[in-house]
Each structure stands twice: as C-alpha cells, then as structure tokens.
PDB file of N, CA and C in Angstrom:
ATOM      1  N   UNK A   1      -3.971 -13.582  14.231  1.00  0.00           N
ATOM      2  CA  UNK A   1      -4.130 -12.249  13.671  1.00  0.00           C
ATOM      3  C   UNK A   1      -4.342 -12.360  12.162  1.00  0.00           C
ATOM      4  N   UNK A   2      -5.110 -11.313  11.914  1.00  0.00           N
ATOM      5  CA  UNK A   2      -5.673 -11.733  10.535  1.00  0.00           C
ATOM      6  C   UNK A   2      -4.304 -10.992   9.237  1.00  0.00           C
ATOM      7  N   UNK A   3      -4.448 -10.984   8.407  1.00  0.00           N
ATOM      8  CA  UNK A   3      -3.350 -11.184   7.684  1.00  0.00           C
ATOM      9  C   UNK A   3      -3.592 -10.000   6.276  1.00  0.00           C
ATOM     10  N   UNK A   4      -2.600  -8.703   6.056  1.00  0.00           N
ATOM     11  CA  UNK A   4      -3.382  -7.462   5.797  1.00  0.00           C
ATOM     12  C   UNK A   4      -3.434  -8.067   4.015  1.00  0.00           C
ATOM     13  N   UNK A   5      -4.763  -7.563   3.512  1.00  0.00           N
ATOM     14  CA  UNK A   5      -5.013  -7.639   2.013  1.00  0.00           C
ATOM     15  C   UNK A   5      -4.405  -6.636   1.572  1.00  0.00           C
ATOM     16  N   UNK A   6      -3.680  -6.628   0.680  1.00  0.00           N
ATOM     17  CA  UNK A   6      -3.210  -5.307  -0.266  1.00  0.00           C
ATOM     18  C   UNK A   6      -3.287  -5.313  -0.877  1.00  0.00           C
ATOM     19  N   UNK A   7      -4.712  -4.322  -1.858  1.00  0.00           N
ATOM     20  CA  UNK A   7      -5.236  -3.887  -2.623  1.00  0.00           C
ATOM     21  C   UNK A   7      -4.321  -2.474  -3.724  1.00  0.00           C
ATOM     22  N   UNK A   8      -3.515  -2.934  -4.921  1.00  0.00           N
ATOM     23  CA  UNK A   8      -2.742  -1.414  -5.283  1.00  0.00           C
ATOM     24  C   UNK A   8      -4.046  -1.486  -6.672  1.00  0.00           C
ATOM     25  N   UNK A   9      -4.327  -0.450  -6.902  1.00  0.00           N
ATOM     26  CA  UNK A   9      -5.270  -0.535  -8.167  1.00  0.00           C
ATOM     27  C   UNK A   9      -4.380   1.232  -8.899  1.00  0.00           C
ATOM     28  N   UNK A  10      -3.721   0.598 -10.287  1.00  0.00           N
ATOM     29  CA  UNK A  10      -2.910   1.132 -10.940  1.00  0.00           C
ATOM     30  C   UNK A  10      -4.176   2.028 -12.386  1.00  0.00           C
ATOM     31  N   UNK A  11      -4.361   3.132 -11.982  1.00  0.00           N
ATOM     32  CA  UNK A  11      -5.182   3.535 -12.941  1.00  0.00           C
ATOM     33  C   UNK A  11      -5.567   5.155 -13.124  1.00  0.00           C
ATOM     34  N   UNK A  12      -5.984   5.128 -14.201  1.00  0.00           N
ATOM     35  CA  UNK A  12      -6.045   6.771 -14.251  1.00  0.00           C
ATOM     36  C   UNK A  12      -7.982   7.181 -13.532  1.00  0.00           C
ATOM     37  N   UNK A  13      -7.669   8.366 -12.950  1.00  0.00           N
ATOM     38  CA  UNK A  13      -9.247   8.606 -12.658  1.00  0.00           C
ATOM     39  C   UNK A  13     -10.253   8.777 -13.186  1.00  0.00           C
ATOM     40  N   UNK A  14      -9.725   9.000 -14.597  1.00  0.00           N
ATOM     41  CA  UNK A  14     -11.132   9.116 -15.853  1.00  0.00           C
ATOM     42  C   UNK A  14     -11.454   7.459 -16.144  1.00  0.00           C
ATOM     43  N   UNK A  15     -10.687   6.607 -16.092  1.00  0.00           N
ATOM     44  CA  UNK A  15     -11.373   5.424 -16.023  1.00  0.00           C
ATOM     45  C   UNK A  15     -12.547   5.416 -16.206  1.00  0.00           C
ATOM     46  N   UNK A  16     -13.229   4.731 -16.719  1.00  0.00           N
ATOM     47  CA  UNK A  16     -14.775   4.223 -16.063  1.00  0.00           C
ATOM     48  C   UNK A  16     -14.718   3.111 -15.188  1.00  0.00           C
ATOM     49  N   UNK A  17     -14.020   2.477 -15.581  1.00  0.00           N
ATOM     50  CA  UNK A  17     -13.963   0.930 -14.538  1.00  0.00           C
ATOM     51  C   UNK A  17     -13.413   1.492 -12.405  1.00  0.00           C
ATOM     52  N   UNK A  18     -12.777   2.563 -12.559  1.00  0.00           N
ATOM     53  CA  UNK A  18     -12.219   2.801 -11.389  1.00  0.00           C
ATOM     54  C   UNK A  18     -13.000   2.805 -10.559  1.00  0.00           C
ATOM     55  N   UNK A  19     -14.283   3.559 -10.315  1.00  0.00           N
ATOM     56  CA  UNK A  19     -15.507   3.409  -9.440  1.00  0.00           C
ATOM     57  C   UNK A  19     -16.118   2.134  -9.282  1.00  0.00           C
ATOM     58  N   UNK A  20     -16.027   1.145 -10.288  1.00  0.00           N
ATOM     59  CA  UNK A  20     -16.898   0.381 -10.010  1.00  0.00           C
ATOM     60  C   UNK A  20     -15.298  -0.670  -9.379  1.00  0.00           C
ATOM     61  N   UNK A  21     -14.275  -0.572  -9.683  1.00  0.00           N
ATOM     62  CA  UNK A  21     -13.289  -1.638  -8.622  1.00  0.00           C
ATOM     63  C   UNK A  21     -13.549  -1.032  -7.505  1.00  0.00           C
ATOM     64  N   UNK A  22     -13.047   0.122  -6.773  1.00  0.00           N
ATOM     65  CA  UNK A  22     -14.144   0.523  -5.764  1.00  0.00           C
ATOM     66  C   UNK A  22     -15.163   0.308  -5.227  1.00  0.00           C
ATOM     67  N   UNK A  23     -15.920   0.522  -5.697  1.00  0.00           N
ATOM     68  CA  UNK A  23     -16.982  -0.553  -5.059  1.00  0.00           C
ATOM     69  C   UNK A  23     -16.870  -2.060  -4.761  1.00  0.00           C
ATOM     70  N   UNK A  24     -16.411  -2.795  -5.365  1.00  0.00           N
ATOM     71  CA  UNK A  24     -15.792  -4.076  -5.215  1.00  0.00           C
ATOM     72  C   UNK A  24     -15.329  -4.216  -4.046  1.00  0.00           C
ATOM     73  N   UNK A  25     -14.085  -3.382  -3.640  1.00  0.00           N
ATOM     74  CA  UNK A  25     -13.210  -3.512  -2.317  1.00  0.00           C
ATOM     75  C   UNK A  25     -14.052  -2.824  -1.309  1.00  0.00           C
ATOM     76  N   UNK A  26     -15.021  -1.487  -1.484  1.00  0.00           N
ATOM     77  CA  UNK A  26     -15.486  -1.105  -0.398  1.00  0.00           C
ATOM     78  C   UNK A  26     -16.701  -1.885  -0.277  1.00  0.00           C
ATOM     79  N   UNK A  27     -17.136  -2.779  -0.679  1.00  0.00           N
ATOM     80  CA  UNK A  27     -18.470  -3.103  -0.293  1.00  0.00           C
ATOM     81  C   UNK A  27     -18.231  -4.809   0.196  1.00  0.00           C
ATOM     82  N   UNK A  28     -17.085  -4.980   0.526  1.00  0.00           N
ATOM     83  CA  UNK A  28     -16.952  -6.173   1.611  1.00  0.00           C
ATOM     84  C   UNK A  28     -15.936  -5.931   2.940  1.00  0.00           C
ATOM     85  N   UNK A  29     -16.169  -6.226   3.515  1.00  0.00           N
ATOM     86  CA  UNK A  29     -15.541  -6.424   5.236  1.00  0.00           C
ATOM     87  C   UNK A  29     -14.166  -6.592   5.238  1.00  0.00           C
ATOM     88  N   UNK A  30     -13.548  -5.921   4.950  1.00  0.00           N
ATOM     89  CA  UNK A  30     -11.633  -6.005   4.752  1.00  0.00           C
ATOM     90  C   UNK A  30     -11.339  -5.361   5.881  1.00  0.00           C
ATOM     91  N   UNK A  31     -11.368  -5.795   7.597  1.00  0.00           N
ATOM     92  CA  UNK A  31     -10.737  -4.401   8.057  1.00  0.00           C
ATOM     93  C   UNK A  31      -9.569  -4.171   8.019  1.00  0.00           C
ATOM     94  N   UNK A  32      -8.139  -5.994   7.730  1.00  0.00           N
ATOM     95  CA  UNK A  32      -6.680  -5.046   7.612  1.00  0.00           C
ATOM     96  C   UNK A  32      -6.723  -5.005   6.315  1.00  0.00           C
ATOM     97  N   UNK A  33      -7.835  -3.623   5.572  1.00  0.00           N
ATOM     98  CA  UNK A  33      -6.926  -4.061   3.937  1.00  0.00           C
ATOM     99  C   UNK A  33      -6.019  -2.618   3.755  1.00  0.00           C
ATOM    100  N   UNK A  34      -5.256  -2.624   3.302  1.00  0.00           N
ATOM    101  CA  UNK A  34      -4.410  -1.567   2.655  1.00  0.00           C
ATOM    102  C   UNK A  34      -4.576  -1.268   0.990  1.00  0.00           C
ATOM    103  N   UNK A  35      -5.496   0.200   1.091  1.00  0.00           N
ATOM    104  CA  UNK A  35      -5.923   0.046  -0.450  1.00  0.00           C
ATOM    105  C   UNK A  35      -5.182   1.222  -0.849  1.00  0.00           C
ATOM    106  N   UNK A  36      -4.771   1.385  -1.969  1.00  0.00           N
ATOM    107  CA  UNK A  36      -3.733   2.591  -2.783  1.00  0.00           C
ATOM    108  C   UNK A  36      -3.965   2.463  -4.291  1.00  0.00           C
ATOM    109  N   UNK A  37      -4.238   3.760  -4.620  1.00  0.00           N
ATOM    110  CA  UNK A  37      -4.505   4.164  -6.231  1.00  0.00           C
ATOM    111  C   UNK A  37      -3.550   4.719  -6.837  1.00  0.00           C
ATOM    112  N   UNK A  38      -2.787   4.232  -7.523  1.00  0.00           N
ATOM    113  CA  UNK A  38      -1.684   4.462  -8.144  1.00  0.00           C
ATOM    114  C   UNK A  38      -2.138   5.397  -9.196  1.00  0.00           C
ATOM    115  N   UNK A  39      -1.521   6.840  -9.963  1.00  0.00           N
ATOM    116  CA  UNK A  39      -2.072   7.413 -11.031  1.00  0.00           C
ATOM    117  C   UNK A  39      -0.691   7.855 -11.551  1.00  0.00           C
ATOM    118  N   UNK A  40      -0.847   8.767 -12.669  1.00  0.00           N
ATOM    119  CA  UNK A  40       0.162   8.950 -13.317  1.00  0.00           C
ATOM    120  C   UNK A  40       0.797  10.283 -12.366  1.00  0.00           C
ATOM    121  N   UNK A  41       0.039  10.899 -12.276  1.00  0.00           N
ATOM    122  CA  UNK A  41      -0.102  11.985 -10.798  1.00  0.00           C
ATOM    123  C   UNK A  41       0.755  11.659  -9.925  1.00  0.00           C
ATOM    124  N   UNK A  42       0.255  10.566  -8.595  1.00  0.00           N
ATOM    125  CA  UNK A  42       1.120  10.487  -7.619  1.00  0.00           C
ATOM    126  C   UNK A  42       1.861   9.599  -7.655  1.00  0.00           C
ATOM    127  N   UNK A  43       2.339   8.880  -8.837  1.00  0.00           N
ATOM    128  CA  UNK A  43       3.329   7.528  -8.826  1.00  0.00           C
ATOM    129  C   UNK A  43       4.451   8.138  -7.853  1.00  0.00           C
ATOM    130  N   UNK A  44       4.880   8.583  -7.651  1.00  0.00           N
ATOM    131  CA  UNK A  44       6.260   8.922  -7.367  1.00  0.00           C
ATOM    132  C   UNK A  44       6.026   9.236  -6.099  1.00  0.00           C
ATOM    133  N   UNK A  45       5.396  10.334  -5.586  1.00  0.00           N
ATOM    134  CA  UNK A  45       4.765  10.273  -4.382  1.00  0.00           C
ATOM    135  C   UNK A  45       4.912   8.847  -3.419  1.00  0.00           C
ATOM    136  N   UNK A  46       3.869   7.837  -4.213  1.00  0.00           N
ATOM    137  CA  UNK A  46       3.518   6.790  -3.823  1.00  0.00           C
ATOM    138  C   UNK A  46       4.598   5.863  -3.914  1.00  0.00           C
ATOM    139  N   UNK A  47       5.304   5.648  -4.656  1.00  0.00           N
ATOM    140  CA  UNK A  47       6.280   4.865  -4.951  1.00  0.00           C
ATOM    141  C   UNK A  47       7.487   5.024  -3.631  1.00  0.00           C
ATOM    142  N   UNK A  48       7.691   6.346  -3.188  1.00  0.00           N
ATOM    143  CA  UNK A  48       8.560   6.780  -2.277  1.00  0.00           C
ATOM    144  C   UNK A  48       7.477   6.217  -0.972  1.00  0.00           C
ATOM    145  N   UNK A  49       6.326   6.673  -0.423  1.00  0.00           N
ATOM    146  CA  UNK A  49       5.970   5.710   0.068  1.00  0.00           C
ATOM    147  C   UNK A  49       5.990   4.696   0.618  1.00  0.00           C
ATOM    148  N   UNK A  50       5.685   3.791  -0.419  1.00  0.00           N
ATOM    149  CA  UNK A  50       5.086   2.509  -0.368  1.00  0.00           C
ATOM    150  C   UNK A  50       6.285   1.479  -1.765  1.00  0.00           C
ATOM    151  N   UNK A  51       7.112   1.586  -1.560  1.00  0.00           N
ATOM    152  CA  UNK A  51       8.085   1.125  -2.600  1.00  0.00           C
ATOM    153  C   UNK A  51       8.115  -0.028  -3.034  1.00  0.00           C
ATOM    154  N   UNK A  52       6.549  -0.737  -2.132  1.00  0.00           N
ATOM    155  CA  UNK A  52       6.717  -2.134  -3.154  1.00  0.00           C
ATOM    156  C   UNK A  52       5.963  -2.629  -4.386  1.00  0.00           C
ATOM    157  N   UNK A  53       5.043  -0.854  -4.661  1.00  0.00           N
ATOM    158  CA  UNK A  53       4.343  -1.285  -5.798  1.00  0.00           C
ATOM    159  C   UNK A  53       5.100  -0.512  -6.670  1.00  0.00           C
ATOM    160  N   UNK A  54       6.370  -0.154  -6.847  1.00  0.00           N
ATOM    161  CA  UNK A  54       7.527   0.362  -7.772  1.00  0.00           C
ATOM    162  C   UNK A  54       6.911  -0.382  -9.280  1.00  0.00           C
ATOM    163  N   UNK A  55       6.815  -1.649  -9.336  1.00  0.00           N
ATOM    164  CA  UNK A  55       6.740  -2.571 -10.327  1.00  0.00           C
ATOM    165  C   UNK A  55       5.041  -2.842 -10.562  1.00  0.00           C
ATOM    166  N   UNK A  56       4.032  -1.921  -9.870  1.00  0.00           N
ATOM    167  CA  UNK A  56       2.896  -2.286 -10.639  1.00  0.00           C
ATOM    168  C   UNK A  56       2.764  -1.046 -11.513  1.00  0.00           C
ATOM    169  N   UNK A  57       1.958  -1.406 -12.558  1.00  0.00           N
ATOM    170  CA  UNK A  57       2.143  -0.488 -13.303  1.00  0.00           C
ATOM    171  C   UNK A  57       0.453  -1.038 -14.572  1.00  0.00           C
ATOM    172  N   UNK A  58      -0.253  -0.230 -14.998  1.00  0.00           N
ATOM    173  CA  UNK A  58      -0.879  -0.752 -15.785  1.00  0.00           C
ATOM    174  C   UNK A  58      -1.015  -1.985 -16.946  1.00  0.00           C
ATOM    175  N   UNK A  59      -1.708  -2.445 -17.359  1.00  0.00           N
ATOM    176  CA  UNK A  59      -1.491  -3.588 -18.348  1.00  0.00           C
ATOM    177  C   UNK A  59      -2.396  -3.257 -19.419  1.00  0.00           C
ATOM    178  N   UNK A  60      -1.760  -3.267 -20.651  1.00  0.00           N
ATOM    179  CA  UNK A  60      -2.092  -2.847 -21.784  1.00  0.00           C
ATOM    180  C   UNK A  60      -2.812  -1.276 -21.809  1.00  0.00           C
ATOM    181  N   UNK A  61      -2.517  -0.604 -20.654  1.00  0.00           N
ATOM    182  CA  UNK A  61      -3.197   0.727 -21.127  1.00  0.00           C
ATOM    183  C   UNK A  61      -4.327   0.753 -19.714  1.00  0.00           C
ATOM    184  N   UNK A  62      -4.422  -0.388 -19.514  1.00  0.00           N
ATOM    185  CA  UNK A  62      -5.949  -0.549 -18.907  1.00  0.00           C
ATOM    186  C   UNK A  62      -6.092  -0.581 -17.441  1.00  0.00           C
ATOM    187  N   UNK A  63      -7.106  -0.080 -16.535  1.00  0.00           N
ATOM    188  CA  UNK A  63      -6.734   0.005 -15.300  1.00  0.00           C
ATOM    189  C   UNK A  63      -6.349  -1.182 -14.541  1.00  0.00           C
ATOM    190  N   UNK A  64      -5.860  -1.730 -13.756  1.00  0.00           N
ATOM    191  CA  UNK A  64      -5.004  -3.023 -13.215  1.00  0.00           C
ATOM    192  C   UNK A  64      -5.258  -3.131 -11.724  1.00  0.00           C
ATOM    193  N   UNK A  65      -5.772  -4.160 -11.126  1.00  0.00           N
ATOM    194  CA  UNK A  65      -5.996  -4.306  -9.904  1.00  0.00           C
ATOM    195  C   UNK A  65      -5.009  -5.269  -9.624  1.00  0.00           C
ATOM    196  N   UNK A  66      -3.416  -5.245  -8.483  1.00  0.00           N
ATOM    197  CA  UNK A  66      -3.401  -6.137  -7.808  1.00  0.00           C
ATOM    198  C   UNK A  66      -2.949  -6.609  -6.224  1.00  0.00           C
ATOM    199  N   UNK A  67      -3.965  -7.808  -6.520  1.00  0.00           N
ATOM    200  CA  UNK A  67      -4.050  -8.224  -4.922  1.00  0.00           C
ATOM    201  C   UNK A  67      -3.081  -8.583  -4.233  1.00  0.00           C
ATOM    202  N   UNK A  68      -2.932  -8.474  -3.115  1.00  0.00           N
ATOM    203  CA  UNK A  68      -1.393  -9.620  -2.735  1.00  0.00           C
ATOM    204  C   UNK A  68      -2.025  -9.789  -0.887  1.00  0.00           C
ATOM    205  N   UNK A  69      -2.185 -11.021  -0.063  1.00  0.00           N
ATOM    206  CA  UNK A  69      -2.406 -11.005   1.388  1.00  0.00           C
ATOM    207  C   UNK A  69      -0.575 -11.842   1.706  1.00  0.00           C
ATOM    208  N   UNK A  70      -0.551 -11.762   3.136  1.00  0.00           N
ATOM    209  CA  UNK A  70       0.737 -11.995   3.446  1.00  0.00           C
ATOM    210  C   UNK A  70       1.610 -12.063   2.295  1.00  0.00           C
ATOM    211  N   UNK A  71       2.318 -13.125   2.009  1.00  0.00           N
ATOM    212  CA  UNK A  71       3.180 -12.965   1.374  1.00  0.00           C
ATOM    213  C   UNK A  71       2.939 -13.631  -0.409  1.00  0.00           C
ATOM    214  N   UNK A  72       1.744 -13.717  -0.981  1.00  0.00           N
ATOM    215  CA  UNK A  72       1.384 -14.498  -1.637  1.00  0.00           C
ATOM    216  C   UNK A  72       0.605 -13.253  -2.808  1.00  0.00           C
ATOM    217  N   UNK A  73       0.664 -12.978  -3.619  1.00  0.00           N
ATOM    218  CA  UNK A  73      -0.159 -12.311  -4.866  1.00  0.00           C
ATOM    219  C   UNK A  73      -0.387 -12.991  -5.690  1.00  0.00           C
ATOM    220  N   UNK A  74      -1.592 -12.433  -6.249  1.00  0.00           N
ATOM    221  CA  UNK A  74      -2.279 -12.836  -7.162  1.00  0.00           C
ATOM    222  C   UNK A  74      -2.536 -12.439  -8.821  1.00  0.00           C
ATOM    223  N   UNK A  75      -2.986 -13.061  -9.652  1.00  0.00           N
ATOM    224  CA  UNK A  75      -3.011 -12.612 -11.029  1.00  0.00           C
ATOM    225  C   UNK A  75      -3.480 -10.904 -11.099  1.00  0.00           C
ATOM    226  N   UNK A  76      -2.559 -10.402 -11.979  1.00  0.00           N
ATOM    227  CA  UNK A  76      -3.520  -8.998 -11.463  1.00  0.00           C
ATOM    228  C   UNK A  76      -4.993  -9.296 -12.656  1.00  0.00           C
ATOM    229  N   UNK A  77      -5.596  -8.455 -12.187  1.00  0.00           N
ATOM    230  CA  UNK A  77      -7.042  -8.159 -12.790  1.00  0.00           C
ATOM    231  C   UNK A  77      -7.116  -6.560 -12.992  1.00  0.00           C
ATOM    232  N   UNK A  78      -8.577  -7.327 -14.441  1.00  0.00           N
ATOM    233  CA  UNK A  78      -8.766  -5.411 -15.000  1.00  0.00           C
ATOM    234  C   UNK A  78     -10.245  -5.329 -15.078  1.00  0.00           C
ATOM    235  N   UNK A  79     -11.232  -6.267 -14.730  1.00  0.00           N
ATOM    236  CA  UNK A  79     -12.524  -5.581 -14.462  1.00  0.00           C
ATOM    237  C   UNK A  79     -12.904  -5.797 -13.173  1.00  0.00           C
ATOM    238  N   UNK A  80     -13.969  -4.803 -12.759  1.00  0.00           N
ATOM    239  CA  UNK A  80     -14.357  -4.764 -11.519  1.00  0.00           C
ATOM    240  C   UNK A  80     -14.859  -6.365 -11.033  1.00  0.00           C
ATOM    241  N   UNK A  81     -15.732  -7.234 -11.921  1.00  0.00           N
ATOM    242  CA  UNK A  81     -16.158  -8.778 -11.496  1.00  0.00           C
ATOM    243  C   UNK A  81     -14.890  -9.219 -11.571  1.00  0.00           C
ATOM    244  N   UNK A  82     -14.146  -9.666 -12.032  1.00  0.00           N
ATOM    245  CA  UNK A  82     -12.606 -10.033 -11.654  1.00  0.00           C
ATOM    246  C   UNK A  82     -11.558  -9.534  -9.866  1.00  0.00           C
ATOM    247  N   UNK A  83     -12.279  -8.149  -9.608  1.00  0.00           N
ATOM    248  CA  UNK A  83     -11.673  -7.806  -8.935  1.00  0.00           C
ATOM    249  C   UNK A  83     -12.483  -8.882  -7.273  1.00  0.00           C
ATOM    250  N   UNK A  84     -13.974  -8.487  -7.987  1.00  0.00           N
ATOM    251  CA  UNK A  84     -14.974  -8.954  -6.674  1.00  0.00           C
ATOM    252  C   UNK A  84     -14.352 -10.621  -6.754  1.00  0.00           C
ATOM    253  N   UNK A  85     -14.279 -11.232  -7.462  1.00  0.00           N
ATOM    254  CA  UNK A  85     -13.990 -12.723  -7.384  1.00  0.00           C
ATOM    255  C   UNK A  85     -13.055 -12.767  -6.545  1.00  0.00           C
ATOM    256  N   UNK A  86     -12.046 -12.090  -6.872  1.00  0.00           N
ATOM    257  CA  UNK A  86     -10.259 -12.856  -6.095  1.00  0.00           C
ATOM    258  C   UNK A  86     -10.586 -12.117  -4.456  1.00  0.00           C
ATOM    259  N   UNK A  87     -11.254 -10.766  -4.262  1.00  0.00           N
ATOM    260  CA  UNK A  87     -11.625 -10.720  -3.197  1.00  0.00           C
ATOM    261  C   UNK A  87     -12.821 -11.663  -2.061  1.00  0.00           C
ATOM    262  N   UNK A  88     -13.544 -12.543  -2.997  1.00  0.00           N
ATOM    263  CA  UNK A  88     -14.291 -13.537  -2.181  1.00  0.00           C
ATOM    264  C   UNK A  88     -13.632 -14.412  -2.165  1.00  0.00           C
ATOM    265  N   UNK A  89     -12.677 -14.795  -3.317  1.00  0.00           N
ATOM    266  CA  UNK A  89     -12.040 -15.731  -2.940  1.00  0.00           C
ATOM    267  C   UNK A  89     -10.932 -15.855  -1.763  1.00  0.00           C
ATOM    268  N   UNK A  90     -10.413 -14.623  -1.231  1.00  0.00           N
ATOM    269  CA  UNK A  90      -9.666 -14.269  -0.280  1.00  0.00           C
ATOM    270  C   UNK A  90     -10.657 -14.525   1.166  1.00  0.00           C
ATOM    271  N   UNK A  91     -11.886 -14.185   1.490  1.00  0.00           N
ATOM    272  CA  UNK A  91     -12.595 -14.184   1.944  1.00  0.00           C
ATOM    273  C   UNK A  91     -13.306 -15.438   2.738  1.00  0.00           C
ATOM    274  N   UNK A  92     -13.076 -16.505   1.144  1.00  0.00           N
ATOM    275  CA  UNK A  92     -13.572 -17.677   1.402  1.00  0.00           C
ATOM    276  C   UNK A  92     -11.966 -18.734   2.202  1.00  0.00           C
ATOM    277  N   UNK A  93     -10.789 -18.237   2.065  1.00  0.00           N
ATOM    278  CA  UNK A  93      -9.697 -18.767   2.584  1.00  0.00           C
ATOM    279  C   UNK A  93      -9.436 -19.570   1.672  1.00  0.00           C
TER     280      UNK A  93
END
C-alpha cells in the first residue's frame, strides 16, 4: 500500500507564490496525498482538525511548503520549483 504524502502549505492567499505551489502538487499523480492550506483565517479551525501541523507555521513571513510521507519529513520549502523537486523526488522513491 502506497504510503499517504502530506502536503501542509502554511500561507496567506494573497501570496503570489500560492497558485503556483498548487500547481506543483496538482499537476502530478499523488492519489494518497493529503493537501491542507494553513492561513491566518483557519489556523485554528485546522489545527483542531488536523493537530499535527500545530507547529507549521510560516518562515520568515514567507509562504512555507511542508512535505512529510509515512513517517519521515522533509526540509520545508518556499518556492513553487522547490516544492516540484521534493515532490519528484518523492515520486522517484
């Protein structure tokens, strides 16, 4: 059984970068991924939720992608080519 990607991308919606990490995750073949947009909006919401991204939180201001499959995460990332990499690299095993 394949092993779920979890995608939390910590960011506000005026972003510019937010659409294009988006695109990143929707434009490859993830079917167990679990993707969630953290904002200043529904933190709390989400946090009650999903309580294990309590501790993601932006970096330096800037929108923050991070990855984690089974039990293993990864560096977070803040541009969309950063985001596409660690997802092929997930991809590639």
């Amino acid at each position: 059984m394949a092993q779920t990607v979890a995608i939390t991308l910590v960011a506000e919606l005026e972003d510019s970068v937010v659409p294009e990490m988006l695109n990143e995750v929707y434009r490859r073949y993830l079917p167990h991924r679990r993707l969630v947009l953290k904002t200043a909006a529904n933190k709390h919401d989400l946090e009650a939720l999903v309580p294990a991204i309590r501790e993601y939180e932006q970096i330096d201001g800037k929108a923050t992608a991070f990855v984690c499959q089974g039990f293993t995460c990864l560096a977070p990332v803040q541009t969309a080519a950063g985001l596409g990499e660690v997802l092929d690299s997930l991809a590639r095993g």
